[in-house]
C-alpha atoms as a PDB file:
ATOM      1  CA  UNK A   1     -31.025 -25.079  12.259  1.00  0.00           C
ATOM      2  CA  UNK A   2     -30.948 -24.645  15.972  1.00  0.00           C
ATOM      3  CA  UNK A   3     -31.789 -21.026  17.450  1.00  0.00           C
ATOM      4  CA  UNK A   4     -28.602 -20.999  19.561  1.00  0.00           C
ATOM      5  CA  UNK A   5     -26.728 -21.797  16.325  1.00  0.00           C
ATOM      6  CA  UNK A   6     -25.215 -19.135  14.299  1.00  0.00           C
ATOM      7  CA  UNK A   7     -24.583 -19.401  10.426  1.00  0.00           C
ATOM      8  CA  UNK A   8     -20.874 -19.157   9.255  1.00  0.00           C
ATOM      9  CA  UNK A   9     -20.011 -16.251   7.287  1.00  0.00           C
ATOM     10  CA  UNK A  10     -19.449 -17.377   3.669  1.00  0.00           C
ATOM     11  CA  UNK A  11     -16.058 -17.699   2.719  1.00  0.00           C
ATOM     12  CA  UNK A  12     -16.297 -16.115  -0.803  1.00  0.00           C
ATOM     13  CA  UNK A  13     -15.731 -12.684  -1.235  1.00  0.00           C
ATOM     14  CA  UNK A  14     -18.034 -10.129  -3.268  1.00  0.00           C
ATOM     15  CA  UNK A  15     -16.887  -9.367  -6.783  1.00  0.00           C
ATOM     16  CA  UNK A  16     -16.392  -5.707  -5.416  1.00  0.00           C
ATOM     17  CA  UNK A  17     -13.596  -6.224  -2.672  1.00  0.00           C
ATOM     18  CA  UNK A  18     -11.898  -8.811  -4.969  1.00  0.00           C
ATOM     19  CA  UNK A  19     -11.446  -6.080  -7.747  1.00  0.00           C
ATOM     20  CA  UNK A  20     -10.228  -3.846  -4.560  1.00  0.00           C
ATOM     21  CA  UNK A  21      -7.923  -6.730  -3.328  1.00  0.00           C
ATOM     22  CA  UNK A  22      -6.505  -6.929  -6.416  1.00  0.00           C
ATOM     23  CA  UNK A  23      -6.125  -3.263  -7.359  1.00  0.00           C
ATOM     24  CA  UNK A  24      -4.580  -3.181  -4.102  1.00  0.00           C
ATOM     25  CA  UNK A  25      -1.708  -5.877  -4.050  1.00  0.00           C
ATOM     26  CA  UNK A  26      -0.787  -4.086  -7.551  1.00  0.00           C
ATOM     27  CA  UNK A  27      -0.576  -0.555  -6.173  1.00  0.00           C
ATOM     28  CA  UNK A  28       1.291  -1.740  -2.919  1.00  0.00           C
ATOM     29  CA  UNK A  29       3.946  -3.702  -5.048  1.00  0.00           C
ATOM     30  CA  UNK A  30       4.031  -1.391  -7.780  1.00  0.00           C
ATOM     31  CA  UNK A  31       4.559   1.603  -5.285  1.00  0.00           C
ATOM     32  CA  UNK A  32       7.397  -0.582  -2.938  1.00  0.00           C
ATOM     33  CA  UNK A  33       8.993  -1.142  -6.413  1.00  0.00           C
ATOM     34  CA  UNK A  34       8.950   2.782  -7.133  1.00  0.00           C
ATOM     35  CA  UNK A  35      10.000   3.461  -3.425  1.00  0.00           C
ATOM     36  CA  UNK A  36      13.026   0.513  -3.944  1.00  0.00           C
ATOM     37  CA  UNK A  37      14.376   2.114  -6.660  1.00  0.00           C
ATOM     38  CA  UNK A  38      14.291   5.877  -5.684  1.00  0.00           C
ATOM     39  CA  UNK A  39      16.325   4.665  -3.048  1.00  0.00           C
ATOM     40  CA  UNK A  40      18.858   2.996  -5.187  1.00  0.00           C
ATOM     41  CA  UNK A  41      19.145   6.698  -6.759  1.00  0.00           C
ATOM     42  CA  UNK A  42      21.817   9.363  -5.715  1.00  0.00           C
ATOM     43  CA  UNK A  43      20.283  11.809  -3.923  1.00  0.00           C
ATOM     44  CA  UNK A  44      19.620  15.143  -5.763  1.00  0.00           C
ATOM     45  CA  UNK A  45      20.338  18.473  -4.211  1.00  0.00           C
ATOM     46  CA  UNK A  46      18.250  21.612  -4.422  1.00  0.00           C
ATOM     47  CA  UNK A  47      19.807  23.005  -7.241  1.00  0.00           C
ATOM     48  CA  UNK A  48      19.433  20.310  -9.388  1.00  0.00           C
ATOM     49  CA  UNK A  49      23.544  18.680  -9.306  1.00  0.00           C
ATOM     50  CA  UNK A  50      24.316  15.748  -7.608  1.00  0.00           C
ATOM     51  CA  UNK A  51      24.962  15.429  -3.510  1.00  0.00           C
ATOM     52  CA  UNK A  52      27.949  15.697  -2.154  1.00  0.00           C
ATOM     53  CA  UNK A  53      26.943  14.283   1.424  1.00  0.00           C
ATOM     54  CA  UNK A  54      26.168  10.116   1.398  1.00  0.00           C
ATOM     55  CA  UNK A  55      22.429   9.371   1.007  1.00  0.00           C
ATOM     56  CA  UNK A  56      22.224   6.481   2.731  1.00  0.00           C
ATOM     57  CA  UNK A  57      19.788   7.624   5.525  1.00  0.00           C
ATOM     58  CA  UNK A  58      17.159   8.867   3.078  1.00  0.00           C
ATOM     59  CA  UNK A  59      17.431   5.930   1.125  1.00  0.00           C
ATOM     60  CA  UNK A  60      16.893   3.406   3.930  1.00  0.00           C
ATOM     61  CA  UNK A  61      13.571   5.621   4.152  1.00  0.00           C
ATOM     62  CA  UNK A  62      12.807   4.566   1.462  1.00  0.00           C
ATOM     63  CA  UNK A  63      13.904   0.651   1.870  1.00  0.00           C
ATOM     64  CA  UNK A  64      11.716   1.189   5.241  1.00  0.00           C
ATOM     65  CA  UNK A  65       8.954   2.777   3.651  1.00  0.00           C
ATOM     66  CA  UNK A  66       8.830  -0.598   1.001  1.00  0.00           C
ATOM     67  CA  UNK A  67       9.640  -2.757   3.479  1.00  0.00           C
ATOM     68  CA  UNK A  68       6.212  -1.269   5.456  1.00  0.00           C
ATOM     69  CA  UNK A  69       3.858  -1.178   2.841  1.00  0.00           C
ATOM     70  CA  UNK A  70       4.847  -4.805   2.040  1.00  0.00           C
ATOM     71  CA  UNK A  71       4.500  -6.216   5.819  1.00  0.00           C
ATOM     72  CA  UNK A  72       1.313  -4.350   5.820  1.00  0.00           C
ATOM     73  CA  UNK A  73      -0.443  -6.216   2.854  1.00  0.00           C
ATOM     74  CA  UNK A  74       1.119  -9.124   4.401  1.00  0.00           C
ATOM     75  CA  UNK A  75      -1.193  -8.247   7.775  1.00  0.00           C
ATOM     76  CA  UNK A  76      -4.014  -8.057   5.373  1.00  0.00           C
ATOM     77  CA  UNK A  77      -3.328 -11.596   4.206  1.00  0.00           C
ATOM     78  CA  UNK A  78      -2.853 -13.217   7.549  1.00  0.00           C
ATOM     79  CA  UNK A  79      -6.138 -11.573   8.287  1.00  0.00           C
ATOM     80  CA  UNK A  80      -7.927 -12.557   5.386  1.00  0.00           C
ATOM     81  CA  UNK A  81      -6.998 -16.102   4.965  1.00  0.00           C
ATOM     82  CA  UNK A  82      -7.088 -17.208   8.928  1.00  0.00           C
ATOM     83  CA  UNK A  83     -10.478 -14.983   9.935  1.00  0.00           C
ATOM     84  CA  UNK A  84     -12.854 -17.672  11.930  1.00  0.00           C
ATOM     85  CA  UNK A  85     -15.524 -14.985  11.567  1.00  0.00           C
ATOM     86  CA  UNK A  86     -16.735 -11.844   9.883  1.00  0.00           C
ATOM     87  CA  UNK A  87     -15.316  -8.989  12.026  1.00  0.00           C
ATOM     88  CA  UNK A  88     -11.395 -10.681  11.284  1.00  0.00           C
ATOM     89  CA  UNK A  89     -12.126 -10.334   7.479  1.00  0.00           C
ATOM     90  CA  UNK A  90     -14.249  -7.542   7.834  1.00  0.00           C
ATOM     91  CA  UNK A  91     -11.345  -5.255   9.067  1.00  0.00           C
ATOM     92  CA  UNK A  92      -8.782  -6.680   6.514  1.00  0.00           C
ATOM     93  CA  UNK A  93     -11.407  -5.486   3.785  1.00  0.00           C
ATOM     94  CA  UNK A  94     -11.169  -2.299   5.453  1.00  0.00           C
ATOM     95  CA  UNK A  95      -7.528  -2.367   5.872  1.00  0.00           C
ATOM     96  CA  UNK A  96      -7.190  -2.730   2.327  1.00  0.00           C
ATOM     97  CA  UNK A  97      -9.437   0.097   1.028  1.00  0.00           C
ATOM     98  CA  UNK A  98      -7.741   2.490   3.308  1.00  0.00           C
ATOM     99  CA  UNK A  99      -4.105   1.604   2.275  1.00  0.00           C
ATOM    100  CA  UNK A 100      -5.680   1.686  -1.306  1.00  0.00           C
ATOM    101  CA  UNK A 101      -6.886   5.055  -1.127  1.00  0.00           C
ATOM    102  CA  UNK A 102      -3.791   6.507   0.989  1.00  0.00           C
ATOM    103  CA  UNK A 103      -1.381   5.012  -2.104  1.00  0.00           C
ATOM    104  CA  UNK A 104      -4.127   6.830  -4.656  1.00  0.00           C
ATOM    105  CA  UNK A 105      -3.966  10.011  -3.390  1.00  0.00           C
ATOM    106  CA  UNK A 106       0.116  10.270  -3.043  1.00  0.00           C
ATOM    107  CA  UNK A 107      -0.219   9.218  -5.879  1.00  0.00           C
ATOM    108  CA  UNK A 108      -2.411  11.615  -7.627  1.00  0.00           C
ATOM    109  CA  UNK A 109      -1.140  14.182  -5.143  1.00  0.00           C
ATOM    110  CA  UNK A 110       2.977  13.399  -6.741  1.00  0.00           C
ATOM    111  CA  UNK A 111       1.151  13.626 -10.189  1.00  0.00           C
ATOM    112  CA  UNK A 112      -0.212  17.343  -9.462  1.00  0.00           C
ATOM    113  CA  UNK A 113       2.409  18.404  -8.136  1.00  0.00           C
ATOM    114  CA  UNK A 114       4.981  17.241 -11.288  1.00  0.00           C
ATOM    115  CA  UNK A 115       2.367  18.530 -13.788  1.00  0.00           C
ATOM    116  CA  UNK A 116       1.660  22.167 -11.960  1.00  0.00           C
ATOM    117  CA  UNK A 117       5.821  22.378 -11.375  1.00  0.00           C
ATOM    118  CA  UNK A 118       5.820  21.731 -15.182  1.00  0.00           C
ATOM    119  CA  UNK A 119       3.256  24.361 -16.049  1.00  0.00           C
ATOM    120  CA  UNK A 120       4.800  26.999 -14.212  1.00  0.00           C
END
């Protein structure tokens, strides 16, 4: 091979950031589901009886939040699949972990909460 030449990154990816892609695309669905349908619910007041005001704002929140964690693992495909080099799919890797461990830790964080409220 030529000096000036570099070698192409290969396009598989390690068994470790597969398992990550894959836990990811099922937390960010799984979640956008959740987030879909506590937006199709009637909002809930403070002291436990239903609203009396419409709930439409805080329910397009949530039909916005979806909508964003969607296009964002959309921007992690688009990365993945069209990255010429290793930086491109090097970031979407990245991209990926981060949004996996953000979803985690609501996650756990919602959990803690529910189970502490419970206890008390």
């Amino acid at each position: 091979m030529p000096v000036n030449r570099m070698a192409r990154p290969s396009r598989r990816l390690a068994v470790g950031w597969a398992i990550t892609l894959a836990f990811d695309c099922l937390a960010t669905l799984l979640t956008s589901l959740v987030l879909c349908a506590v937006g199709l619910l009637p909002g809930i007041t403070e002291d436990y009886g239903p609203a009396t005001e419409p709930t439409s704002p805080m329910a397009l929140a949530f039909f916005l939040g979806a909508l964003l964690l969607v296009s964002s693992m959309a921007g992690t495909t688009v990365l993945l699949s069209r990255a010429g080099t290793a930086r491109p799919r090097t970031l979407a890797l990245w991209f990926s972990a981060v949004r996996l461990a953000l979803l985690a830790s609501v996650a756990f964080h919602a959990v803690y909460r529910i189970a502490t409220a419970e206890a008390a």
